[in-house]
PDB file of N, CA and C in Angstrom:
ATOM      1  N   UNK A   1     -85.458 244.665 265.496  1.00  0.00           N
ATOM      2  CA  UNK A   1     -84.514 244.604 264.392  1.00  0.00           C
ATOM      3  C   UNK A   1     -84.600 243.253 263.679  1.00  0.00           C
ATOM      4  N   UNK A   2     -84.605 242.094 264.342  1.00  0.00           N
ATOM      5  CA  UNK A   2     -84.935 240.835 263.676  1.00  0.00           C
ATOM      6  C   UNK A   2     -85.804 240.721 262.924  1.00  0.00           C
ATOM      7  N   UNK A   3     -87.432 241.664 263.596  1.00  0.00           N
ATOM      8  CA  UNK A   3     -88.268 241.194 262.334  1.00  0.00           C
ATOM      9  C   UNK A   3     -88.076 242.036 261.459  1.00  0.00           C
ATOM     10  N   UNK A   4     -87.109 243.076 261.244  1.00  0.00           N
ATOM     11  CA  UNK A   4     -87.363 243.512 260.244  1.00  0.00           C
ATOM     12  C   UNK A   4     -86.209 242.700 259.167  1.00  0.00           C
ATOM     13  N   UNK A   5     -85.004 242.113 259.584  1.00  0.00           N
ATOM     14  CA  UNK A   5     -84.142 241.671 258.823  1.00  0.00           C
ATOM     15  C   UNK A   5     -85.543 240.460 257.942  1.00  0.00           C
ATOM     16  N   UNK A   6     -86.409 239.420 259.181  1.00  0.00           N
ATOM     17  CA  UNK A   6     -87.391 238.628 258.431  1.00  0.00           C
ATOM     18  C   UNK A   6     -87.835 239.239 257.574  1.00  0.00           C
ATOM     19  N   UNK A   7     -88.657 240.276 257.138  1.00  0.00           N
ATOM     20  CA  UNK A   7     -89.426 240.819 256.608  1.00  0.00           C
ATOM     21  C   UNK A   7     -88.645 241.284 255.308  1.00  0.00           C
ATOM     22  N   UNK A   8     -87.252 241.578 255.327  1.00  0.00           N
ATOM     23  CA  UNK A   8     -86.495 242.406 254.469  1.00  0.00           C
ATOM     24  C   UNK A   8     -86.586 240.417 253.590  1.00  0.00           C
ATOM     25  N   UNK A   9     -85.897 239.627 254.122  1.00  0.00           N
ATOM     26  CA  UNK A   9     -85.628 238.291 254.185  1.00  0.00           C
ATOM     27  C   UNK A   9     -86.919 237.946 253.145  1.00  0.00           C
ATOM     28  N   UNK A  10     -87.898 237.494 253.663  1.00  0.00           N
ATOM     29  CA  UNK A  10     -89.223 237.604 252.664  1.00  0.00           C
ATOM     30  C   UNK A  10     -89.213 238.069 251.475  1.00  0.00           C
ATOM     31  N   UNK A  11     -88.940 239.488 251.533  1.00  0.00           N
ATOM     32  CA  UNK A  11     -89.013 240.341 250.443  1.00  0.00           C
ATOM     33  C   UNK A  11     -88.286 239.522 248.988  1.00  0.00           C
ATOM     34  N   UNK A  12     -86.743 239.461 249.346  1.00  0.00           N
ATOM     35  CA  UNK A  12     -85.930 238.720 248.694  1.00  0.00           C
ATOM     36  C   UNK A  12     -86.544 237.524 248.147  1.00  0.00           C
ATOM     37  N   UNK A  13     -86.725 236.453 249.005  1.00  0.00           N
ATOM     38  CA  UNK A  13     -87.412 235.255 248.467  1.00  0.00           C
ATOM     39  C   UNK A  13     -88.746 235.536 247.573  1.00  0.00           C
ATOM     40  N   UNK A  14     -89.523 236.668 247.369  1.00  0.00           N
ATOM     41  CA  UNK A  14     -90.313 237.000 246.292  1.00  0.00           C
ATOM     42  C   UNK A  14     -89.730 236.906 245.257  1.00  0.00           C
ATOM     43  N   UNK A  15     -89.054 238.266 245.010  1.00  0.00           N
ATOM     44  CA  UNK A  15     -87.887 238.921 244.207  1.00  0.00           C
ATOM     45  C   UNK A  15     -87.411 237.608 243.552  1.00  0.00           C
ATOM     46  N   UNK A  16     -86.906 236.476 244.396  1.00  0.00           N
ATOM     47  CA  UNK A  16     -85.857 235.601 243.874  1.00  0.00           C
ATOM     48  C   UNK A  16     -87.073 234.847 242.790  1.00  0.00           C
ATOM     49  N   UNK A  17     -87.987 233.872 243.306  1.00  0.00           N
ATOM     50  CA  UNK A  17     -89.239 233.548 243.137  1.00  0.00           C
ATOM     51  C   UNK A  17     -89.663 234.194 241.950  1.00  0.00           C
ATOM     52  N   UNK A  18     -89.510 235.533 241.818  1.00  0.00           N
ATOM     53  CA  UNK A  18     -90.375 235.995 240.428  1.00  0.00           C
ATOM     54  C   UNK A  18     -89.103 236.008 239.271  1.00  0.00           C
ATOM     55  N   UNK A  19     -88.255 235.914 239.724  1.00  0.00           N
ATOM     56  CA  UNK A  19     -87.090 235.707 238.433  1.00  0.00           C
ATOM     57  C   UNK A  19     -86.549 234.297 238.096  1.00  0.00           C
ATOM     58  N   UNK A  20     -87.298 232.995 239.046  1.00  0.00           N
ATOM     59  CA  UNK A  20     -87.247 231.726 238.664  1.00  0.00           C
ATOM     60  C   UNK A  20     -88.895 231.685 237.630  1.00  0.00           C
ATOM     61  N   UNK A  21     -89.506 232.665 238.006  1.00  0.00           N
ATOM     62  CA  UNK A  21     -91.147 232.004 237.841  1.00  0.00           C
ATOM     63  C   UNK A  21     -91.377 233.573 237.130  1.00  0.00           C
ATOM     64  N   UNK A  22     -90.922 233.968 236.513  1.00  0.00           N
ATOM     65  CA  UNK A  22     -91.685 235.311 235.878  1.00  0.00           C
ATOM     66  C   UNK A  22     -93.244 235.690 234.983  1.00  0.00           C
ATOM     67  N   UNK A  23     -94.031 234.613 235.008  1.00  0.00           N
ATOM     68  CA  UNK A  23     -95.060 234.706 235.188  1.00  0.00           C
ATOM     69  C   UNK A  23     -95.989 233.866 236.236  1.00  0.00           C
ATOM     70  N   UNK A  24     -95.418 233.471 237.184  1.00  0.00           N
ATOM     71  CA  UNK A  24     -96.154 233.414 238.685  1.00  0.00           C
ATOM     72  C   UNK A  24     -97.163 234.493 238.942  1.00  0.00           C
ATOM     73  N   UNK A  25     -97.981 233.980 239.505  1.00  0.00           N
ATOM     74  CA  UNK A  25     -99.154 235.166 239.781  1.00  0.00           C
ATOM     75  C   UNK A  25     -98.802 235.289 241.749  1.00  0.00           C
ATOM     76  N   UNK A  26     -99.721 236.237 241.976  1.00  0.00           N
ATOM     77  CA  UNK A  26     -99.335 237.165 243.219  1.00  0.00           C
ATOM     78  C   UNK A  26     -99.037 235.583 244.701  1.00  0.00           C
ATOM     79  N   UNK A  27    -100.304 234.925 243.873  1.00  0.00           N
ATOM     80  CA  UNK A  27    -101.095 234.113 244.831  1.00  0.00           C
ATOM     81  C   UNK A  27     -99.959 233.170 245.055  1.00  0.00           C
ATOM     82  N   UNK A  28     -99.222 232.682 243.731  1.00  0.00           N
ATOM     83  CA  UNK A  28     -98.139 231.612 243.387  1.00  0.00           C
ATOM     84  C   UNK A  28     -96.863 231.525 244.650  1.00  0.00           C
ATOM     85  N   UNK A  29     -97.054 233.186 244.338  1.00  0.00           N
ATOM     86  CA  UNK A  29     -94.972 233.580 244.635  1.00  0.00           C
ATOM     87  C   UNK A  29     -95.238 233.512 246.563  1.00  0.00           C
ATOM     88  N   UNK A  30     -96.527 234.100 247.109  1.00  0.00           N
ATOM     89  CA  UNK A  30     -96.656 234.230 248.395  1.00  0.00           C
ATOM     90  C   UNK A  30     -96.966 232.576 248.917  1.00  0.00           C
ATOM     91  N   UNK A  31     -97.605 231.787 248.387  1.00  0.00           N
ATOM     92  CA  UNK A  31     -97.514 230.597 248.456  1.00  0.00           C
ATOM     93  C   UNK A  31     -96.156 229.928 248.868  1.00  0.00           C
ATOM     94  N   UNK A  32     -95.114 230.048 248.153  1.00  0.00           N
ATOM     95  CA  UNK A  32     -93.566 229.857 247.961  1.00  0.00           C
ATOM     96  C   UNK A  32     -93.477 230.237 249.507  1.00  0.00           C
ATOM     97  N   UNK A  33     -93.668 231.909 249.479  1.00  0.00           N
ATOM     98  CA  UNK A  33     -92.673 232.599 250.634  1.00  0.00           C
ATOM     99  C   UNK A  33     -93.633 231.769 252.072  1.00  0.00           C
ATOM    100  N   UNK A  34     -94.798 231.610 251.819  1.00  0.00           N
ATOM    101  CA  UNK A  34     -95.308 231.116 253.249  1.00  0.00           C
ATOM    102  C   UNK A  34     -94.510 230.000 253.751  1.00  0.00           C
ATOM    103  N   UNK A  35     -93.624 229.293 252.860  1.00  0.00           N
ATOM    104  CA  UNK A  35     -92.938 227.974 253.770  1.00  0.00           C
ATOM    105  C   UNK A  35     -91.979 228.240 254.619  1.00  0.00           C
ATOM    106  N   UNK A  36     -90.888 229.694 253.997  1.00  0.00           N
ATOM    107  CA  UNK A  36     -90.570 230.424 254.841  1.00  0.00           C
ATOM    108  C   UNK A  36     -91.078 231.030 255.784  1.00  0.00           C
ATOM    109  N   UNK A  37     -92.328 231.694 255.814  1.00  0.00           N
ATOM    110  CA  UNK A  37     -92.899 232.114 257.408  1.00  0.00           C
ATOM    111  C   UNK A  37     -93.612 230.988 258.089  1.00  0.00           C
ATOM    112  N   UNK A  38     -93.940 230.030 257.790  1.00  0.00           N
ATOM    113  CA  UNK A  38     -94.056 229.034 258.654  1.00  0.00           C
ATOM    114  C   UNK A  38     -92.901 228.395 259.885  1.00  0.00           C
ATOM    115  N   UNK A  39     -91.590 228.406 259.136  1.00  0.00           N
ATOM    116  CA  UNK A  39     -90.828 228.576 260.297  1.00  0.00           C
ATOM    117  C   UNK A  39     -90.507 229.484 261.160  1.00  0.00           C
ATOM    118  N   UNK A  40     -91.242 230.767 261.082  1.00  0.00           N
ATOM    119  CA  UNK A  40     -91.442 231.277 262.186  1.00  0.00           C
ATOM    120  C   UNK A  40     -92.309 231.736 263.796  1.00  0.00           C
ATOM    121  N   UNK A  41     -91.720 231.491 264.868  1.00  0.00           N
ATOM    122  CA  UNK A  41     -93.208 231.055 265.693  1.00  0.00           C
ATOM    123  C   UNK A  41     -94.106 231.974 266.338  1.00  0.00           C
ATOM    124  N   UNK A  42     -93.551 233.041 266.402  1.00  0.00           N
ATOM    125  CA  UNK A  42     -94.107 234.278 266.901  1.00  0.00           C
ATOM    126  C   UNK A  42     -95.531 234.644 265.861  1.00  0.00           C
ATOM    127  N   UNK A  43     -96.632 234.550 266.219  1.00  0.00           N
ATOM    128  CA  UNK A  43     -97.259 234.663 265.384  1.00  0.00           C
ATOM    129  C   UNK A  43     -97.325 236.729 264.552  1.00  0.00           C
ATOM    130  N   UNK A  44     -97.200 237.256 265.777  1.00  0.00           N
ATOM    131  CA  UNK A  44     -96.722 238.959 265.149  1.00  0.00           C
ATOM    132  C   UNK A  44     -95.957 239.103 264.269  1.00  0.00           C
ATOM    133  N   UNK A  45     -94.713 238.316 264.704  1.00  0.00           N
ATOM    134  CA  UNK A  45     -94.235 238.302 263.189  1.00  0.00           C
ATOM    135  C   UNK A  45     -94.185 237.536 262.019  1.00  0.00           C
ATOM    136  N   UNK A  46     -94.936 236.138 262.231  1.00  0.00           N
ATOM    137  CA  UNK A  46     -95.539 236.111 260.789  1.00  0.00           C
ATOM    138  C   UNK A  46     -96.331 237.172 260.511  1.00  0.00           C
ATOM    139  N   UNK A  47     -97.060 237.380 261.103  1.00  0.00           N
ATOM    140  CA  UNK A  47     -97.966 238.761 260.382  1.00  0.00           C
ATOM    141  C   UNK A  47     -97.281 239.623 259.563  1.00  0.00           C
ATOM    142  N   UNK A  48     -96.403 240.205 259.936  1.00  0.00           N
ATOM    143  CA  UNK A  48     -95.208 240.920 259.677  1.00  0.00           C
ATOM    144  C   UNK A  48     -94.706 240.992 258.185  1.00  0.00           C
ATOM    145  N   UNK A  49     -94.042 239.570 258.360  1.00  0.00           N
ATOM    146  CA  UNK A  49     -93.449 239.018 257.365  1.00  0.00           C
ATOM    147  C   UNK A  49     -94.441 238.704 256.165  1.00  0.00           C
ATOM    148  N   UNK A  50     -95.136 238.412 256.529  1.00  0.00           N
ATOM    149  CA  UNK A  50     -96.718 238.444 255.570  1.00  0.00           C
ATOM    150  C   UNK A  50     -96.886 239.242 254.470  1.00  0.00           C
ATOM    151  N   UNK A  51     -96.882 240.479 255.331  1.00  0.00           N
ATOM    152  CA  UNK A  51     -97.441 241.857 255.097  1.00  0.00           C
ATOM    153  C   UNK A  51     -96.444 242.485 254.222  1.00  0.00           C
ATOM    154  N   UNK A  52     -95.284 242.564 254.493  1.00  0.00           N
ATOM    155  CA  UNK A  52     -93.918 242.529 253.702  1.00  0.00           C
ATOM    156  C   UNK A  52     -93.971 242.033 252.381  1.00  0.00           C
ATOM    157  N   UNK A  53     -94.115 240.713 252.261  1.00  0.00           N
ATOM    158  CA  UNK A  53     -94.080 240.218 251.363  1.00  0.00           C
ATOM    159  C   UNK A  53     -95.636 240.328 250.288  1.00  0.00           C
ATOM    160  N   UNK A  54     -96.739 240.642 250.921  1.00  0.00           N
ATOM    161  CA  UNK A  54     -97.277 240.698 250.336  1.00  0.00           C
ATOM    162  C   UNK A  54     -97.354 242.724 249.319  1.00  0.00           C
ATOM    163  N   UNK A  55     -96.635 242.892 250.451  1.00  0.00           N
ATOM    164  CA  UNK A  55     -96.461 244.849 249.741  1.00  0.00           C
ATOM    165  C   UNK A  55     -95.533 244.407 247.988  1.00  0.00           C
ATOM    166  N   UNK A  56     -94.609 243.305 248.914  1.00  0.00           N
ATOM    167  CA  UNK A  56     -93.341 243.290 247.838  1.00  0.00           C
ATOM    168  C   UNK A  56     -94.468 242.571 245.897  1.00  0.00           C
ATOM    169  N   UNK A  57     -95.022 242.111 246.059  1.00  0.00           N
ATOM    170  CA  UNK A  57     -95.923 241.429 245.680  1.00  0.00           C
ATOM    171  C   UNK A  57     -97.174 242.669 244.393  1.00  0.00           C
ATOM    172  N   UNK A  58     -97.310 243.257 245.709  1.00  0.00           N
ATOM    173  CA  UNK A  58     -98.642 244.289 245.098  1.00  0.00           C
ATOM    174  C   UNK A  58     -97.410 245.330 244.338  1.00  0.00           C
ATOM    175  N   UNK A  59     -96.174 245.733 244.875  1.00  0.00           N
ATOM    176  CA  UNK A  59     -95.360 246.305 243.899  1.00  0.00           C
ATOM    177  C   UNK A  59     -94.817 245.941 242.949  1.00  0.00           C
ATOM    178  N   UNK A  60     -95.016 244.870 242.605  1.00  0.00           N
ATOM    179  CA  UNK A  60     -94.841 244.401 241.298  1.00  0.00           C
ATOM    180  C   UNK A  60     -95.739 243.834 240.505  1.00  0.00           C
ATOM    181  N   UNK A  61     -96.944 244.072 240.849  1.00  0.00           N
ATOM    182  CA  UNK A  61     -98.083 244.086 240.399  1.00  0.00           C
ATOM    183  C   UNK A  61     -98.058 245.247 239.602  1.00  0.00           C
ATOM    184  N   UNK A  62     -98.131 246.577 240.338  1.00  0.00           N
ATOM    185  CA  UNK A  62     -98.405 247.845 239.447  1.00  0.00           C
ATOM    186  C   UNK A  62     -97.456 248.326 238.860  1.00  0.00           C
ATOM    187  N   UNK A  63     -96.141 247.905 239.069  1.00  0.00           N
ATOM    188  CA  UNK A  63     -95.146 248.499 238.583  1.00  0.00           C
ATOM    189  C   UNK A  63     -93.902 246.967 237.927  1.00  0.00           C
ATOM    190  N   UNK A  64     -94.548 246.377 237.232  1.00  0.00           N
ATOM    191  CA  UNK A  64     -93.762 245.305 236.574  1.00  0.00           C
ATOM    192  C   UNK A  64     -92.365 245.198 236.282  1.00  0.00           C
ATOM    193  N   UNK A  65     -92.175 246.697 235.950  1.00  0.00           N
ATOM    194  CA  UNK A  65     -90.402 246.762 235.356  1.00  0.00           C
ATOM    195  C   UNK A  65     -89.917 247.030 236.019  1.00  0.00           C
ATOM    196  N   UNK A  66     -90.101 247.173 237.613  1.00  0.00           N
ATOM    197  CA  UNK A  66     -89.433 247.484 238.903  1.00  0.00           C
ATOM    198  C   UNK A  66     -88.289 246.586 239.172  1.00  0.00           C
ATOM    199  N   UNK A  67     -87.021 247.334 239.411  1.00  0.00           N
ATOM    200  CA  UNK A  67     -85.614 246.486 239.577  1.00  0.00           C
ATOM    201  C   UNK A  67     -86.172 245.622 240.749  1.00  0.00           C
ATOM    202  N   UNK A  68     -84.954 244.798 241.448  1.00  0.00           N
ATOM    203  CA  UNK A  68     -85.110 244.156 242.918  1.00  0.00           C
ATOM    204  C   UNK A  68     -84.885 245.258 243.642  1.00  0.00           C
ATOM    205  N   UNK A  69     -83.375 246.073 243.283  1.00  0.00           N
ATOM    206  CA  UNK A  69     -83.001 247.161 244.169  1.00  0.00           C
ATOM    207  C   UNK A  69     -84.472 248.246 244.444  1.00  0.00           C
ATOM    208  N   UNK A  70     -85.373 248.607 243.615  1.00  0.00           N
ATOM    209  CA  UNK A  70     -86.334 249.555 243.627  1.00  0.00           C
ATOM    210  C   UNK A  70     -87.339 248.732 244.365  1.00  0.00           C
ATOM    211  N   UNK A  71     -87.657 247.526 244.495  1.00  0.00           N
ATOM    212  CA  UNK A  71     -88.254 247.157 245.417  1.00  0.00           C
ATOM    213  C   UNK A  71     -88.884 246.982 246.536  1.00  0.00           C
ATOM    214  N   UNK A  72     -87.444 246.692 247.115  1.00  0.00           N
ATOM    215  CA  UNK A  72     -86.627 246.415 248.555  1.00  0.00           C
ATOM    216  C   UNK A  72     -86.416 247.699 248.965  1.00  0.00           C
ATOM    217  N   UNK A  73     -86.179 248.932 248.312  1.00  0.00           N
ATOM    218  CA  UNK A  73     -86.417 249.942 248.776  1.00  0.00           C
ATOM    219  C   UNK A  73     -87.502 250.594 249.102  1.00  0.00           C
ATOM    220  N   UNK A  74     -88.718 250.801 248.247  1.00  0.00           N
ATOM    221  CA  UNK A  74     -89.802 250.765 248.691  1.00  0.00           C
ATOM    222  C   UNK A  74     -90.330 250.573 249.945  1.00  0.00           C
ATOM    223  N   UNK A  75     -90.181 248.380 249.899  1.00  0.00           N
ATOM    224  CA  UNK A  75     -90.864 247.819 251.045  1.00  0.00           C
ATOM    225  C   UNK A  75     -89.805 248.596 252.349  1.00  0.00           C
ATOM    226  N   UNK A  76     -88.718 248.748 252.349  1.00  0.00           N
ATOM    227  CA  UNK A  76     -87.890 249.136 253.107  1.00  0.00           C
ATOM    228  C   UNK A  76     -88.230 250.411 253.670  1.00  0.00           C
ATOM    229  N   UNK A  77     -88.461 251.680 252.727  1.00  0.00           N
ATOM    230  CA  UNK A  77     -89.315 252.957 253.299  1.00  0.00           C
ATOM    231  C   UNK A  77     -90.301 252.749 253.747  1.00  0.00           C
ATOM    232  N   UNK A  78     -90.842 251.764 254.015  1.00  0.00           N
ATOM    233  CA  UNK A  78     -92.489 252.039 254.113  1.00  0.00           C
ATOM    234  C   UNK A  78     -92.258 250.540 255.476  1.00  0.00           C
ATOM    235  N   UNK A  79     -90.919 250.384 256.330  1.00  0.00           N
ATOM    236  CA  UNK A  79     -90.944 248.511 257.162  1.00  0.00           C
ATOM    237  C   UNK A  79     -91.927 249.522 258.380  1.00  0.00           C
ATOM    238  N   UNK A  80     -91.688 250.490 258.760  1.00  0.00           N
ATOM    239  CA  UNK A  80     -92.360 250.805 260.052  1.00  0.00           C
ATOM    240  C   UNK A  80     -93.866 251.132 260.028  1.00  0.00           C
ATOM    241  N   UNK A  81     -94.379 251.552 258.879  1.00  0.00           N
ATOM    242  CA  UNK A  81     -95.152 251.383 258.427  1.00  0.00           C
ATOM    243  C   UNK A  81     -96.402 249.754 258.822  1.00  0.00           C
ATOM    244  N   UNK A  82     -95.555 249.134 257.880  1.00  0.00           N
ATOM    245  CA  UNK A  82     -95.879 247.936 257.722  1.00  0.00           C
ATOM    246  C   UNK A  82     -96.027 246.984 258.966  1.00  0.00           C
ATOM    247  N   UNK A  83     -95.100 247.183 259.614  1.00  0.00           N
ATOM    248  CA  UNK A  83     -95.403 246.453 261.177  1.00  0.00           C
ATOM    249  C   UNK A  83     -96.649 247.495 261.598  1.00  0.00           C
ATOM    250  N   UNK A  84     -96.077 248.383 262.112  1.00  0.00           N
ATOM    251  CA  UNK A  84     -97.463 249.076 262.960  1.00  0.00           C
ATOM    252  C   UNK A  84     -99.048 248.721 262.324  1.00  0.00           C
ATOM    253  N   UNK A  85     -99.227 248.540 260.950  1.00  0.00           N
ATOM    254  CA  UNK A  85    -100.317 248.152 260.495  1.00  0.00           C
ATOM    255  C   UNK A  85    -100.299 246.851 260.125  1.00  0.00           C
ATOM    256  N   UNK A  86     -99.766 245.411 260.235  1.00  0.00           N
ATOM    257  CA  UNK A  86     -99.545 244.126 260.814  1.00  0.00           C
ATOM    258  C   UNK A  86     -99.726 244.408 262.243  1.00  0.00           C
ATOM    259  N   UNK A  87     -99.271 245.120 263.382  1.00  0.00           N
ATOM    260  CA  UNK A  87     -99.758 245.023 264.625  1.00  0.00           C
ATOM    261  C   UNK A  87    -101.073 244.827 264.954  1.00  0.00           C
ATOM    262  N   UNK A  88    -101.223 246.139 264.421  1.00  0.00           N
ATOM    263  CA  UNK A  88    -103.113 246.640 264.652  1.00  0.00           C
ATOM    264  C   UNK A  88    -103.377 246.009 264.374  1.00  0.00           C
ATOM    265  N   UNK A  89    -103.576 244.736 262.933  1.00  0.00           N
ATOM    266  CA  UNK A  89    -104.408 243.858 262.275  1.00  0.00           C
ATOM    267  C   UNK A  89    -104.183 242.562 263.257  1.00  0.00           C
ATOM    268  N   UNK A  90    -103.285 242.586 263.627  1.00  0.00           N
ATOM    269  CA  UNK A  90    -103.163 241.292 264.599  1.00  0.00           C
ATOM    270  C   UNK A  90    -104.105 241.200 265.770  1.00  0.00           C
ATOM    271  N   UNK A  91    -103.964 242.596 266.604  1.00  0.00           N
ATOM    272  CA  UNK A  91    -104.867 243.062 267.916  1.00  0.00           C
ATOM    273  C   UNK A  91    -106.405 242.749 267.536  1.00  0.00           C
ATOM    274  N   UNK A  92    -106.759 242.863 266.265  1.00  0.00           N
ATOM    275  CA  UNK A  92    -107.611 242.718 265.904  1.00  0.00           C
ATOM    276  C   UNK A  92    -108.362 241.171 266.337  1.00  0.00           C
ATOM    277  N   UNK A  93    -107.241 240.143 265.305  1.00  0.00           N
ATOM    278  CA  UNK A  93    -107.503 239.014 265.414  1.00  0.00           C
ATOM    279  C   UNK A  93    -107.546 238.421 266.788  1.00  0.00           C
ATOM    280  N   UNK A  94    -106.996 238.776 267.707  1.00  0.00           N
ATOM    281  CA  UNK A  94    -106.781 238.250 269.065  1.00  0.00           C
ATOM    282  C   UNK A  94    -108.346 238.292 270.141  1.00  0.00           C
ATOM    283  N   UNK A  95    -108.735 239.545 269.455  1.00  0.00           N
ATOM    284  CA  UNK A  95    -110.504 239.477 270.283  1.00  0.00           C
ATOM    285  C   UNK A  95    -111.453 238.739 270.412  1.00  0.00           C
TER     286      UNK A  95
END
């Protein structure tokens, strides 16, 4: 449940980020949010939180006029998702 509140957490700090910086590019706004996942130590869930933020990111890439609320919902349908494939990618890295 925590990482997902992080991950929801992330999301926001995009969101917030692209309405201080509304033409920030993808690279800009995840830059920002990494100072936030740096304080976290678990490295799974930086992954996590990563991955989150970077969905939140690519959805407003293709879909520009997307509210915050339409967002966060999105990344939100799709959090179990998103960990289980941050997991796998992690297992990966660990070999």
């Amino acid at each position: 449940m925590e990482k997902s509140i992080k991950m929801i957490t992330a999301v926001s700090n995009v969101l917030s980020y692209r309405k201080l910086h509304p033409s920030a590019s993808s690279e800009e706004i995840l830059r920002y949010v990494s100072k936030f996942i740096s304080n976290e130590k678990e490295s799974e869930t930086k992954i996590s939180i990563l991955a989150a933020a970077a969905k939140a990111t690519s959805i407003i890439e293709r879909k520009p006029m997307s509210s915050d609320r339409e967002v966060i919902k999105i990344v939100m349908d799709e959090l179990h998702k998103i960990i289980e494939e941050s997991s796998d990618n992690s297992l990966v890295d660990k070999r």
